[in-house]
Structures are given as structure tokens and as C-alpha cells.
Protein backbone atom coordinates (compact mmCIF):
# COMPACT_ATOMS: atom_id res chain seq x y z
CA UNK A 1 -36.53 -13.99 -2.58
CA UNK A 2 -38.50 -11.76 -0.87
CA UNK A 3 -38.59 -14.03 2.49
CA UNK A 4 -35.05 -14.00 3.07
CA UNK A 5 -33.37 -12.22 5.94
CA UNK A 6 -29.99 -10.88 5.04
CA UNK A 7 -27.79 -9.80 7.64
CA UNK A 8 -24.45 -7.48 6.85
CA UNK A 9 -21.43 -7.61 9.42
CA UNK A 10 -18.76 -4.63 9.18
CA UNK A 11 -16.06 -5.64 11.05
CA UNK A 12 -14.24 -2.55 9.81
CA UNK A 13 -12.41 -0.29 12.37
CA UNK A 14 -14.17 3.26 11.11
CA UNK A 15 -10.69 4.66 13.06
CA UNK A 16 -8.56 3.87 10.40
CA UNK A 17 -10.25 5.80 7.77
CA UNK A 18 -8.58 9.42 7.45
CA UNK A 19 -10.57 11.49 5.02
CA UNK A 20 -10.01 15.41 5.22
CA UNK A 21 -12.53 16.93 3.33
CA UNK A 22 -16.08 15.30 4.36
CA UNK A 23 -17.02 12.99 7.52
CA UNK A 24 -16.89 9.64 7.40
CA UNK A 25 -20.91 9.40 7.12
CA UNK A 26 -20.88 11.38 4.96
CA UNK A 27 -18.24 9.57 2.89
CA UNK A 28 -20.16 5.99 3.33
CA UNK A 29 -23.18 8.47 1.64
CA UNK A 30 -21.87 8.66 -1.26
CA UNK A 31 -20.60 5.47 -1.91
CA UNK A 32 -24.33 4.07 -0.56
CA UNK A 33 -25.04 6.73 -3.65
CA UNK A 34 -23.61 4.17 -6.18
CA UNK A 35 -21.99 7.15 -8.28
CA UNK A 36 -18.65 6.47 -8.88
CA UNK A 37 -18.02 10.82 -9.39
CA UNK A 38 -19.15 10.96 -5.91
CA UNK A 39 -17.09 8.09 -4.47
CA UNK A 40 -13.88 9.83 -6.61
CA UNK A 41 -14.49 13.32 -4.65
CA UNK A 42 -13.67 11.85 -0.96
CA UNK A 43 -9.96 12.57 -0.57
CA UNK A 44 -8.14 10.23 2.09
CA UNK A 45 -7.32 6.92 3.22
CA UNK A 46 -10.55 5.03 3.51
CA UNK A 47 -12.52 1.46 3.74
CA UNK A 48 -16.53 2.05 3.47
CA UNK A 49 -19.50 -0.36 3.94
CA UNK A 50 -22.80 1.06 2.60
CA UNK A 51 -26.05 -0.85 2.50
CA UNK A 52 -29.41 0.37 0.77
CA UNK A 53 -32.11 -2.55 0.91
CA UNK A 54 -30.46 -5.75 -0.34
CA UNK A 55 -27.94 -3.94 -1.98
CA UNK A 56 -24.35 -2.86 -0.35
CA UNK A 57 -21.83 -1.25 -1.46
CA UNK A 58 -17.99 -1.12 -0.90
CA UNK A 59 -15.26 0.95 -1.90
CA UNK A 60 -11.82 1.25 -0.71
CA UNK A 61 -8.78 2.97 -1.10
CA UNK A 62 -5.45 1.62 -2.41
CA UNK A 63 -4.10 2.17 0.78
CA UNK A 64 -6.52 0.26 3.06
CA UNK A 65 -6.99 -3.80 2.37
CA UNK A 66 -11.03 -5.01 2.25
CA UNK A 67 -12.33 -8.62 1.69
CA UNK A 68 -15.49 -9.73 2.42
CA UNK A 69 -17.32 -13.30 2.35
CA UNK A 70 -20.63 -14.35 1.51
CA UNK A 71 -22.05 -17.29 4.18
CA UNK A 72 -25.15 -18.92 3.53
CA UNK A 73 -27.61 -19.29 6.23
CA UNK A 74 -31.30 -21.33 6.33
CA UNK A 75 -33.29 -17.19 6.76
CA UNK A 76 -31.02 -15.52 4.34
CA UNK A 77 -27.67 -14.89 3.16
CA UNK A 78 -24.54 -13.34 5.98
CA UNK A 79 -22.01 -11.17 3.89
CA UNK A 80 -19.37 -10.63 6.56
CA UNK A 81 -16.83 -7.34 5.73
CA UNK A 82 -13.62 -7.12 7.59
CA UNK A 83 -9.69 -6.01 6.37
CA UNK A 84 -8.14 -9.33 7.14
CA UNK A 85 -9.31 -13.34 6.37
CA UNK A 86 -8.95 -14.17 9.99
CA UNK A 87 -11.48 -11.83 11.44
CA UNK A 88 -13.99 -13.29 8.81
CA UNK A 89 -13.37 -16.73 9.76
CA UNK A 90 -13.52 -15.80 13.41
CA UNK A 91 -16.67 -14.08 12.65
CA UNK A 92 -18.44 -17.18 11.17
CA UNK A 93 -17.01 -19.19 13.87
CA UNK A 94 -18.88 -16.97 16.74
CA UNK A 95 -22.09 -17.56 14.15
CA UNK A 96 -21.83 -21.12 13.84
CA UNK A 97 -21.20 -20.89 10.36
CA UNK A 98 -17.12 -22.14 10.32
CA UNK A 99 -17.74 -25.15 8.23
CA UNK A 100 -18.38 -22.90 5.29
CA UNK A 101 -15.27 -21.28 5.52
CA UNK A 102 -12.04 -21.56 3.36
CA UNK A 103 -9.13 -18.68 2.48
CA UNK A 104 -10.17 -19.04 -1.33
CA UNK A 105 -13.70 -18.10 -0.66
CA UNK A 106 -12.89 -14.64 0.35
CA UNK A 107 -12.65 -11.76 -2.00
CA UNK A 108 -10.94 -8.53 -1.77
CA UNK A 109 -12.77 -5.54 -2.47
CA UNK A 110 -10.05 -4.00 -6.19
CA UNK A 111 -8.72 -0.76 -5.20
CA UNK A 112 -10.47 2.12 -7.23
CA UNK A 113 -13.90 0.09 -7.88
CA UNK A 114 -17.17 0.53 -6.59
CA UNK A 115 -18.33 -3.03 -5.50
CA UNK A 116 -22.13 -3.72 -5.27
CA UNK A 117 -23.45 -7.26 -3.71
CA UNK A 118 -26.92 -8.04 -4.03
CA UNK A 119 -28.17 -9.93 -1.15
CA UNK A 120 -30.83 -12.09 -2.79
CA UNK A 121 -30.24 -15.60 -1.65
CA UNK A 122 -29.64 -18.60 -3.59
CA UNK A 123 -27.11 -18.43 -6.28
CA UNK A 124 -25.89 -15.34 -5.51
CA UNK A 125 -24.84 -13.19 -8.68
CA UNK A 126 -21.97 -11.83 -9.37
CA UNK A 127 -20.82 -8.45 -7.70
CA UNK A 128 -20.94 -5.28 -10.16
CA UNK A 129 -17.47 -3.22 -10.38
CA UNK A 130 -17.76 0.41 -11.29
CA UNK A 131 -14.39 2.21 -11.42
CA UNK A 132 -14.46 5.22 -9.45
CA UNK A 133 -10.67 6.56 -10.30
CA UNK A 134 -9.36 6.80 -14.13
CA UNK A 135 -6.17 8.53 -14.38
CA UNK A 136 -5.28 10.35 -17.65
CA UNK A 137 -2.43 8.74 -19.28
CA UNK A 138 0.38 10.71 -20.85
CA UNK A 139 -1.07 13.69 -20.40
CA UNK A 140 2.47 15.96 -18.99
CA UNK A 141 5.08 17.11 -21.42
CA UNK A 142 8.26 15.57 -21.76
CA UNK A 143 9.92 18.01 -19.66
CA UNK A 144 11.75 16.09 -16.48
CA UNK A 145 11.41 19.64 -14.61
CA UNK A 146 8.11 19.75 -15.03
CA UNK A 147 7.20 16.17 -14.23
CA UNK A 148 9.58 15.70 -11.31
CA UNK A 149 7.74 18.95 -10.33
CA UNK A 150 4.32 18.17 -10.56
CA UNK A 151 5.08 15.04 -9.13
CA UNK A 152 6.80 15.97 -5.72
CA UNK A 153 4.27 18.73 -5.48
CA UNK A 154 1.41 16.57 -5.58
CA UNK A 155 3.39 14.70 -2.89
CA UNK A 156 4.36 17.35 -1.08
CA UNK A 157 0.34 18.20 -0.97
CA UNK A 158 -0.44 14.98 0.39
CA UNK A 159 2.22 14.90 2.93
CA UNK A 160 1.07 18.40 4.25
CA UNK A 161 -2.36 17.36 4.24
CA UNK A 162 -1.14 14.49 6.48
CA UNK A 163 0.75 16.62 8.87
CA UNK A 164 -1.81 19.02 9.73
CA UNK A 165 -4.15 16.50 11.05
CA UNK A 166 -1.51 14.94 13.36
CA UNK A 167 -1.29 16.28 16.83
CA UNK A 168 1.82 18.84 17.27
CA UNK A 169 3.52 16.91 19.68
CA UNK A 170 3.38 13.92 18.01
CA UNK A 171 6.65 12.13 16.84
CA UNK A 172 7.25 11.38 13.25
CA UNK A 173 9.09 8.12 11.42
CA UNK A 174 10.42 7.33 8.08
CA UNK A 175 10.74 4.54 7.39
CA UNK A 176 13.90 4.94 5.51
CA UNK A 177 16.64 3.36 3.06
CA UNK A 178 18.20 6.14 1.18
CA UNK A 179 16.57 5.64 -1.62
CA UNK A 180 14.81 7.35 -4.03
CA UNK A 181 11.20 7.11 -2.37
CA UNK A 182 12.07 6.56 0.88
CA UNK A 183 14.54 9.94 0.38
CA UNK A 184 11.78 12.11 -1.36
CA UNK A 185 8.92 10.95 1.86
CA UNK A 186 11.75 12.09 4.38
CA UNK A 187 13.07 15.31 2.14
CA UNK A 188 9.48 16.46 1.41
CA UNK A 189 8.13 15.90 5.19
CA UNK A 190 11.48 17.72 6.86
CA UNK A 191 10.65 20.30 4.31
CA UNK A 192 7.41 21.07 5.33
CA UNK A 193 7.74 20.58 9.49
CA UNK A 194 9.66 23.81 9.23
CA UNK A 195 8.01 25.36 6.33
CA UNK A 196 4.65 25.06 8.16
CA UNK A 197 6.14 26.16 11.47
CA UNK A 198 6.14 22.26 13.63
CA UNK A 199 8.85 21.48 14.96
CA UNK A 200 11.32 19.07 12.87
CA UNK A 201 13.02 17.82 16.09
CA UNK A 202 10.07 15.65 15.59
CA UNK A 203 11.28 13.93 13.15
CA UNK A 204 12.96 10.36 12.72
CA UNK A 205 14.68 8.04 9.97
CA UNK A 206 14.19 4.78 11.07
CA UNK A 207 16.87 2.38 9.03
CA UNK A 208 16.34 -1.69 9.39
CA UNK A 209 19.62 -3.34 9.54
CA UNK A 210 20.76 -7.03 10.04
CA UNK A 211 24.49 -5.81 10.33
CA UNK A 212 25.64 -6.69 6.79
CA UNK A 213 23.01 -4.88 4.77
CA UNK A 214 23.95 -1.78 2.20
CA UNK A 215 21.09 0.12 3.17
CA UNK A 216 22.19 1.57 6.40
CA UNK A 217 25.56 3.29 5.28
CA UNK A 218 23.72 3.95 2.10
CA UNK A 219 21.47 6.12 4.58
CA UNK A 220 24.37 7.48 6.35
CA UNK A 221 25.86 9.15 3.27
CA UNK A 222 22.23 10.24 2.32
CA UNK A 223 21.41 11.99 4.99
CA UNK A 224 25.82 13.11 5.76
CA UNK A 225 25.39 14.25 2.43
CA UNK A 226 22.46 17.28 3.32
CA UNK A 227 24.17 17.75 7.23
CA UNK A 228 21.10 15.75 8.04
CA UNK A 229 22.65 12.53 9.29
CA UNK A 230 20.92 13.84 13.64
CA UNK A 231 18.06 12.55 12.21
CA UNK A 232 19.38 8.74 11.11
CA UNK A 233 18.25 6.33 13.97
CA UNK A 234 19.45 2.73 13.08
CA UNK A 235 17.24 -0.34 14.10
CA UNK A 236 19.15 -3.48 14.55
CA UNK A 237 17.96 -6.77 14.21
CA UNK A 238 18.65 -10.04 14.38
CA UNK A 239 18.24 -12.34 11.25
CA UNK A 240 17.16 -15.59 13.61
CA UNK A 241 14.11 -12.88 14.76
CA UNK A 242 12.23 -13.34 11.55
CA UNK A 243 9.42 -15.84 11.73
CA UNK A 244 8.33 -17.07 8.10
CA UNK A 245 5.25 -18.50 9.82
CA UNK A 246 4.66 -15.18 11.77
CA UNK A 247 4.96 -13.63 9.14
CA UNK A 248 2.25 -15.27 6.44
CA UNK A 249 0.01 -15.17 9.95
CA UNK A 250 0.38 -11.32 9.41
CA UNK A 251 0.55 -10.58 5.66
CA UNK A 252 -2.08 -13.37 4.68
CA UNK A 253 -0.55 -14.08 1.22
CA UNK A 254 2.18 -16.16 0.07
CA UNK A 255 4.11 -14.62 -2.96
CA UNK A 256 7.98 -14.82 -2.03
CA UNK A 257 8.85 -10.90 -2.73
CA UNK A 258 6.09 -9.70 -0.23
CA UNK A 259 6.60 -12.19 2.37
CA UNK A 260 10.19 -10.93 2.07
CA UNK A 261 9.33 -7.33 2.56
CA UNK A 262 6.48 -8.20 5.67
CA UNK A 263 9.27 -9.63 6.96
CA UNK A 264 11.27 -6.47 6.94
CA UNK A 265 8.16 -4.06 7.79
CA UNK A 266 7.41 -6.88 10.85
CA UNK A 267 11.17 -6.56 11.77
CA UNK A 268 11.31 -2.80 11.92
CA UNK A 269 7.84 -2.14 13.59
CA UNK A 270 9.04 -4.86 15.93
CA UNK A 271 12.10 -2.80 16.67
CA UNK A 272 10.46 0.84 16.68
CA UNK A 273 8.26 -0.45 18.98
CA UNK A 274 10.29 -1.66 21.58
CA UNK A 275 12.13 1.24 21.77
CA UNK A 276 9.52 3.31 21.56
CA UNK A 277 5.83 2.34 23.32
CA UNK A 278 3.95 5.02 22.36
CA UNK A 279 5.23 5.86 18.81
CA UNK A 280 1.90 5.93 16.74
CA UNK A 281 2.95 7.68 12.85
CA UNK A 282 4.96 6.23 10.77
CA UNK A 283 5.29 7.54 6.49
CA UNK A 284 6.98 5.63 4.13
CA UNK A 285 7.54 5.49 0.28
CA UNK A 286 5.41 2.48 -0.40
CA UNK A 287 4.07 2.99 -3.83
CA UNK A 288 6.87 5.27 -5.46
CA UNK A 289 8.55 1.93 -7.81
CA UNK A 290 4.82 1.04 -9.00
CA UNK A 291 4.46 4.68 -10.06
CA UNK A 292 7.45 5.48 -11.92
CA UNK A 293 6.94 1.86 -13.42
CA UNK A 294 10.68 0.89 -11.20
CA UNK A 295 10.64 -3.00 -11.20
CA UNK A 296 12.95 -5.18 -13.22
CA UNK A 297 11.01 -6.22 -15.88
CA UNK A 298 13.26 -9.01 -16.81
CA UNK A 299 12.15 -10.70 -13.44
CA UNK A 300 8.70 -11.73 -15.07
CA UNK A 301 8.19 -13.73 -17.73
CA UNK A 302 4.94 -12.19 -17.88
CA UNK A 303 5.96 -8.86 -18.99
CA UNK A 304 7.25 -6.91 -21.42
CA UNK A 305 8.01 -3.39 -21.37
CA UNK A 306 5.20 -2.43 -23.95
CA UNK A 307 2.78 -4.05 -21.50
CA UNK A 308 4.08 -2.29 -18.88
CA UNK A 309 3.48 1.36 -20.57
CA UNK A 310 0.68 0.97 -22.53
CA UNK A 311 -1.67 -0.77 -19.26
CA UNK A 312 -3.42 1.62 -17.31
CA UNK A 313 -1.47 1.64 -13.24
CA UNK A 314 -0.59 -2.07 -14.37
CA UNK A 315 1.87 -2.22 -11.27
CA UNK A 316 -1.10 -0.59 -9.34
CA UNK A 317 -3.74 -2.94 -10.11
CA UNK A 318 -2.65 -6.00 -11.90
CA UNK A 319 -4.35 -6.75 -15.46
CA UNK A 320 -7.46 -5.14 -13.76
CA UNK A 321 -10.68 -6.60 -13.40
CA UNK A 322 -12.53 -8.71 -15.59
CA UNK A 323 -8.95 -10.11 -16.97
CA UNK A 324 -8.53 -13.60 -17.19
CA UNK A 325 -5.51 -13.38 -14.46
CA UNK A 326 -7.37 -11.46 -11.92
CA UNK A 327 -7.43 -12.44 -8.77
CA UNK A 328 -11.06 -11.94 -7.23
CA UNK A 329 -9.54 -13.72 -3.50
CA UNK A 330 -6.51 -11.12 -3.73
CA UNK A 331 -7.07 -8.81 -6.70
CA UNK A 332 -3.64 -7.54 -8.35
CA UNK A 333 -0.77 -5.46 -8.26
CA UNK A 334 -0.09 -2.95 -5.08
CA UNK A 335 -3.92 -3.44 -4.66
CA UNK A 336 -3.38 -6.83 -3.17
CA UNK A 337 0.31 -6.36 -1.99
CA UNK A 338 -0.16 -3.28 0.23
CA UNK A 339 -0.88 -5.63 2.91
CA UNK A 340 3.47 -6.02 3.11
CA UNK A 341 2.92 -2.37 4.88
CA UNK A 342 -0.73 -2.61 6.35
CA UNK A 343 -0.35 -5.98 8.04
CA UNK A 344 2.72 -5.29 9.55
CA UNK A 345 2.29 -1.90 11.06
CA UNK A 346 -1.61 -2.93 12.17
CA UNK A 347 0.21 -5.47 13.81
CA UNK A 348 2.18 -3.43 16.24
CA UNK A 349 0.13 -0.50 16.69
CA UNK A 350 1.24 1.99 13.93
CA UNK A 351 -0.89 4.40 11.89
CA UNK A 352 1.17 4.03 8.94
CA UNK A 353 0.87 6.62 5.60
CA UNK A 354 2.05 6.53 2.15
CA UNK A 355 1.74 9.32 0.14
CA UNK A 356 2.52 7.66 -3.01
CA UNK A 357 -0.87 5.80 -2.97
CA UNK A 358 -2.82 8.70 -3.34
CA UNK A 359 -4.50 9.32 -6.53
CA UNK A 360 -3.26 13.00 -6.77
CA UNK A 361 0.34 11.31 -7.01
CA UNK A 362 -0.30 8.36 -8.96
CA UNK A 363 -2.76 10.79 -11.10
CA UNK A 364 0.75 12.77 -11.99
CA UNK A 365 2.83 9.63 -12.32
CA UNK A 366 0.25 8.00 -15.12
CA UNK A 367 0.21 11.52 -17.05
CA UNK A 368 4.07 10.71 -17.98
CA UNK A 369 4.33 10.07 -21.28
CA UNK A 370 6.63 6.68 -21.05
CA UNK A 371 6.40 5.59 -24.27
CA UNK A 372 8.03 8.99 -25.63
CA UNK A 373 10.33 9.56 -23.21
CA UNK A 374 12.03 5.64 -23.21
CA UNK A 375 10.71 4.59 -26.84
CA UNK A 376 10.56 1.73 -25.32
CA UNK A 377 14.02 0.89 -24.15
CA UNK A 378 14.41 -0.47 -20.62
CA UNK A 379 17.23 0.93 -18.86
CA UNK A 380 16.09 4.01 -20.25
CA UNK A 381 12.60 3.40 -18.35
CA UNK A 382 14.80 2.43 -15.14
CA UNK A 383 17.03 5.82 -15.25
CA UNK A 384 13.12 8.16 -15.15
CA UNK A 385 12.71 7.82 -11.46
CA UNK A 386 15.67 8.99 -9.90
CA UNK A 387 15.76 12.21 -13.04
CA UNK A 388 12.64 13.16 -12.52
CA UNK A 389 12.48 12.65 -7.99
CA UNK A 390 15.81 14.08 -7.71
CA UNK A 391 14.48 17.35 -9.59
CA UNK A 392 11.42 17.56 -8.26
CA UNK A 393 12.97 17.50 -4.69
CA UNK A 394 15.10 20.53 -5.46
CA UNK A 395 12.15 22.08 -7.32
CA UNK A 396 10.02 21.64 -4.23
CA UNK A 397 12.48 21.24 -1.44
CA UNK A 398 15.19 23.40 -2.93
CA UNK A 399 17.66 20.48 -1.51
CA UNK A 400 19.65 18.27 -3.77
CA UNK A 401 18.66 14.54 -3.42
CA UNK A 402 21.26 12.07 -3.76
CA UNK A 403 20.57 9.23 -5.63
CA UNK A 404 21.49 5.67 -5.41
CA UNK A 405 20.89 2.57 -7.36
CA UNK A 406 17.93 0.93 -6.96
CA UNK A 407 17.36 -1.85 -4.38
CA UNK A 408 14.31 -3.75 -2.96
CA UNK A 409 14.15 -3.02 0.79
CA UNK A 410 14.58 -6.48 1.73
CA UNK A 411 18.26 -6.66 -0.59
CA UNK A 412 19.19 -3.18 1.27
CA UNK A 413 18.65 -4.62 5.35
CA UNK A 414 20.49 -8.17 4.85
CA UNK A 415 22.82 -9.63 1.90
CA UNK A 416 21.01 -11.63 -0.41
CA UNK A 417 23.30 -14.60 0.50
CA UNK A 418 21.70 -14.05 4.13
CA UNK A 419 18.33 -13.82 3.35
CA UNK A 420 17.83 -16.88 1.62
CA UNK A 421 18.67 -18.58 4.54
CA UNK A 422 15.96 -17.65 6.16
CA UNK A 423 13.46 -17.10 3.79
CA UNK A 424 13.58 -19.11 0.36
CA UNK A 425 12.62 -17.89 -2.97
CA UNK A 426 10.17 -20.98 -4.14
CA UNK A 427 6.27 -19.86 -3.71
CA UNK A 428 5.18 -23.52 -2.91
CA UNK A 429 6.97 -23.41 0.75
CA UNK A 430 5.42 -19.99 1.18
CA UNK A 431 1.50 -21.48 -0.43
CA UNK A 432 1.48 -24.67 1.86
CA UNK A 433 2.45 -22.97 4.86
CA UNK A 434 -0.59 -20.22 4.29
CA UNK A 435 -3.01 -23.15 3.68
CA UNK A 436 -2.04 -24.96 6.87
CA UNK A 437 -2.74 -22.78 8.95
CA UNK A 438 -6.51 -23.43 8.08
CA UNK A 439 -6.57 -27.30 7.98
């Protein structure tokens, strides 16, 4: 073992990571450390490759998709490290190596583990997962003031955070629906531009619209509602624009409700972008329905609302690693399905941010004590977000947050009678189309 000659490519853009309280090296230090306390301490959006002998390391955040693949070569073994499957297969193209490669084979690095490969040749064994972020669960009272307080505050904390480290004369987006997340991003950010002194002229809500879609008056009487509607900026598309081959080229995945949503994201980054070249940030409210546990349960025959509150950030991470159903190609939950917003706004240019992936927020949303405030009854569980958003707004914001009824962003830009004619429900179509593009 000792002969071989291992060779490590990071095709990671070190740009995209956007960590405020430490540099980047010194970041990748302490995940080259192994100790997931010190990995938990870097606060920020981040995607770090450390290496230490034969061993690497790799740690993400939920925010920021990571795969890697393991090639073998005659002196030693390649482990290539990139955020998307095509840059890995282009990689082992360039090294001669393309034979080897198939979608499958790649792995994604599970949000909130520590990942360490040994290089040793061979068989190679098995990677070692060390969480690195453990929420406390039900650890707030059952006081919807409270919650909905310490909730948009720790939002509120990452927005600000956000803010200061963008230029001043840089122009801001929501992307925005009206509805509860999407509100409480655009609430909370127009709140602090003028409580920090920026300027809020800065400011944009950016709603996707097909022309027969609920989601655009539904912003209109959101924003009417606050004498906010200046800041509403309507993005118009055209159904017959949206490419289901485009976009499983972007997303890399193949489950009908994110290709749906890509679709969207592609179709309003497609639009914000040809109106506006230069536009670089863009927040949205990604990450708010997996928090406040928002998704009709009834949907999946998988789940039942006791598995839903008694699983640590189920929604978040899947059943987790080491369960039987985990995906090691696409690990689970938002971990794997954040590409919907990644992909997309990578794709045209946009340094996109959402708040409710950060571990302060979804360290709040976990400490809600579900089981006693629904006792297990599901439209109970449904009515939590908008009680406790709505009131934290007004505790934070001092503005009163109207609230809709839920809808998934792709139901609020087109009817559902619409969309289905352009994008069908049945995984299968969705599956053979993502593995022909490598045959």
C-alpha cells in the first residue's frame, strides 16, 4: 500500500464559499483537523477539501452541493472532488480515465457530516461520517411568540450577516411568491436595508409568472397590503421556454417535484438575467417548508406524521446516514434537493442565499416542540408555520405579514392543468432521460 501514488483533484470554485468569521484556509484547517466541534464553529456557506497524508477530508454545508468519485489508476488511486457529476466525468475524460465512469458511481458528500476517504488502493474502504451539526430537539416553550421570535431573529441574524458583506451598491432580489417564506426573506431583508442604514431602493421582488398562475396577484396583494407593492417586479415567461432536458442537464437528478421547481428557478434566473446582465444576489426562502415540517404528508406513502416529528431534520436530511434508504449517489432530503436552487442560479451567474439553511435557523426550528404543540394531528402541524412566521415578522419587523395558503412554487407560476403539459408527474420519463444523457 505503501507504493501507491494517490492523486486528489478539487475542482471546487473556493469563490463560492462565504464564511464570515475565519478565512477560508483557515476553515479547510479545521476540517483537515478531523474534529467535528471545530468543523461546527465555521459559520457560512461553504464546500471544503482537506487532505493530510492518504487521508482527506470533506465537509459541506447544506447550502452548497459536493460529490466526489473515486477512479482507479495502475500508480494509485484518483479521488476527483467537484459540485456537479459533469465536471467529474469531464475530469476523468481529460485523464484518460472515462471508461470508469457512470452517474451511480458518484457520491455526494451528506450535509452536516465530516467525510474521511482513505486513499489506500485496492478495495477501497468505506468513507467514515462524523456529524459535525446536532440540533437540540424540542428544546423552546410552547409559546408561538416566542418561537416565531426566536425564529425570525435567528433569520433576521443571518440575513444581516449576509448584507454586510455585499457591496453597497449592489442590487438585491427576492425571489418571491407571497408566501410565507418567500414573505418573511423579503420582510426581514427590507427591514434591515433601512434599519442598517443601505439603501432599500436596492431592493427587488422578482415574481415568475406563466400568465395564469396564482402566485403573482397573490404577490400583488402581499406586498398592496404593507404599501410595498414599488418593489413587485413581475417576470413573464413563456410555458413552451421550459426545456425538461435542459433542465435534468442542470439539476442532475430526476425526482418529478424538483425537476418541477429547477424548472421554475431556470425560468426565473433565465428571465432576471436578461433583463438584467449584471444582477449578481439573489435570497430566497428555500428551506423554510423543511423547517417548520410544511409538506403534505399525505403525498408519501412513506410517512407518517409521527415519523415526521420524532426524526431528527428528517425533511433536511432524509432517514440520515447509515439508513437502509440512504442515498450515498444523492444523499436525502434538502441535502440532495438543494441543487433545484444551486443548479439553476450557478447556471446563469447568480450568487444565490438562503437563510433558512443555516444551522442558527434550522437550530431554532428543531427546538419546537411538535409533538406538544400538534399531538400529533396534521392540519394542526400545517397551521404552525404561518402562526409562528407571521408573529415573528411583527416581533422582529414590527410589520404584519399576510398570510396565504400554502402552495409549491411551481403550483403558484402556472395552473397545475398547464404544467403537466409540459412536465409529467411519472419519475421513469424524468430517470431515463438523466441516464441518456451518459450512454
Amino acid at each position: 500500500m505503501d507504493q501507491y501514488i494517490e492523486r486528489v483533484v478539487d475542482l471546487l470554485d473556493p469563490a463560492l464559499n462565504r464564511i464570515y468569521n475565519m478565512t477560508v484556509e483557515d476553515a479547510r484547517e479545521r476540517v483537515r483537523s478531523g474534529r467535528a466541534d471545530a468543523v461546527r464553529e465555521i459559520d457560512g456557506s461553504f464546500a471544503l477539501l482537506a487532505r493530510e497524508g492518504k487521508t482527506v477530508r470533506l465537509a459541506r454545508s447544506l447550502d452548497r452541493p459536493m460529490r466526489y468519485f473515486l477512479a482507479k489508476r495502475h500508480e494509485g488511486p484518483a479521488l476527483i472532488v467537484a459540485d456537479r457529476i459533469d465536471a467529474i466525468r469531464e475530469q476523468l475524460a481529460r485523464e484518460g480515465l472515462a471508461d470508469q465512469f457512470h452517474p451511480s458511481y458518484t457520491r455526494m458528500v451528506p450535509a452536516h457530516y465530516l467525510v474521511e476517504i482513505q486513499l489506500l488502493g485496492c478495495p477501497d474502504p468505506e468513507p467514515n461520517y462524523c456529524r459535525y451539526f446536532t440540533p437540540e430537539r424540542n428544546s423552546l416553550p410552547t409559546d408561538l411568540e416566542e418561537i416565531g421570535r426566536r425564529y425570525i431573529g435567528a433569520l433576521a441574524d443571518e440575513i444581516g450577516k449576509w448584507l454586510r458583506q455585499i457591496p453597497e451598491r449592489e442590487p438585491i432580489g427576492v425571489c418571491f411568491s407571497g408566501g410565507v417564506d418567500s414573505g418573511a426573506v423579503f420582510l426581514t431583508t427590507y427591514h434591515l436595508l433601512r434599519r442598517l442604514g443601505m439603501n432599500p431602493a436596492r431592493l427587488k421582488a422578482f415574481t415568475l409568472t406563466f400568465g395564469d398562475g396564482p402566485d403573482l396577484q397573490q404577490a400583488r396583494q402581499f406586498l398592496d397590503q404593507l404599501g410595498l407593492g414599488l418593489f413587485l417586479e413581475p417576470i413573464e415567461a413563456d410555458l413552451s421556454s421550459i426545456d425538461v432536458g435542459e433542465t435534468i442537464r442542470v439539476l442532475e437528478d430526476y425526482k418529478p417535484l424538483d425537476v418541477e421547481c429547477a424548472s421554475m428557478v431556470l425560468t426565473l434566473c433565465r428571465g432576471i438575467r436578461q433583463r438584467y446582465p449584471e444582477w449578481k444576489h439573489l435570497v430566497d426562502g428555500d428551506g423554510g417548508d423543511e423547517n417548520l415540517k410544511d409538506y403534505p404528508i399525505e403525498e408519501n406513502p412513506e410517512l407518517t406524521i409521527r415519523s415526521v416529528v420524532n426524526n431528527l431534520m428528517l425533511y433536511h436530511e432524509g432517514w440520515g446516514v447509515g439508513r437502509m434508504k440512504h442515498s450515498v449517489t444523492y444523499s436525502g432530503g434538502l441535502s440532495r434537493s438543494y441543487a433545484r436552487t444551486y443548479a439553476p442560479a450557478c447556471r446563469y451567474g447568480f450568487a444565490n442565499f438562503s437563510p433558512f439553511t443555516r444551522p442558527a435557523v434550522v437550530s431554532v426550528a428543531e427546538g419546537i416542540p411538535f409533538i406538544a404543540l400538534t399531538n400529533y394531528d396534521v392540519p394542526t402541524l400545517y397551521s404552525l408555520k404561518g402562526q409562528i412566521v407571521a408573529r415573528g415578522v411583527k416581533a422582529i419587523t414590527g410589520l404584519d405579514m399576510p398570510v396565504f395558503e400554502k402552495r409549491r412554487f411551481q403550483h403558484g407560476a402556472v395552473s397545475k392543468e398547464r404544467l403537466r403539459s409540459r412536465l409529467p408527474e411519472q419519475e421513469a420519463v424524468y430517470r431515463r432521460q438523466f441516464l441518456a444523457m451518459y450512454q
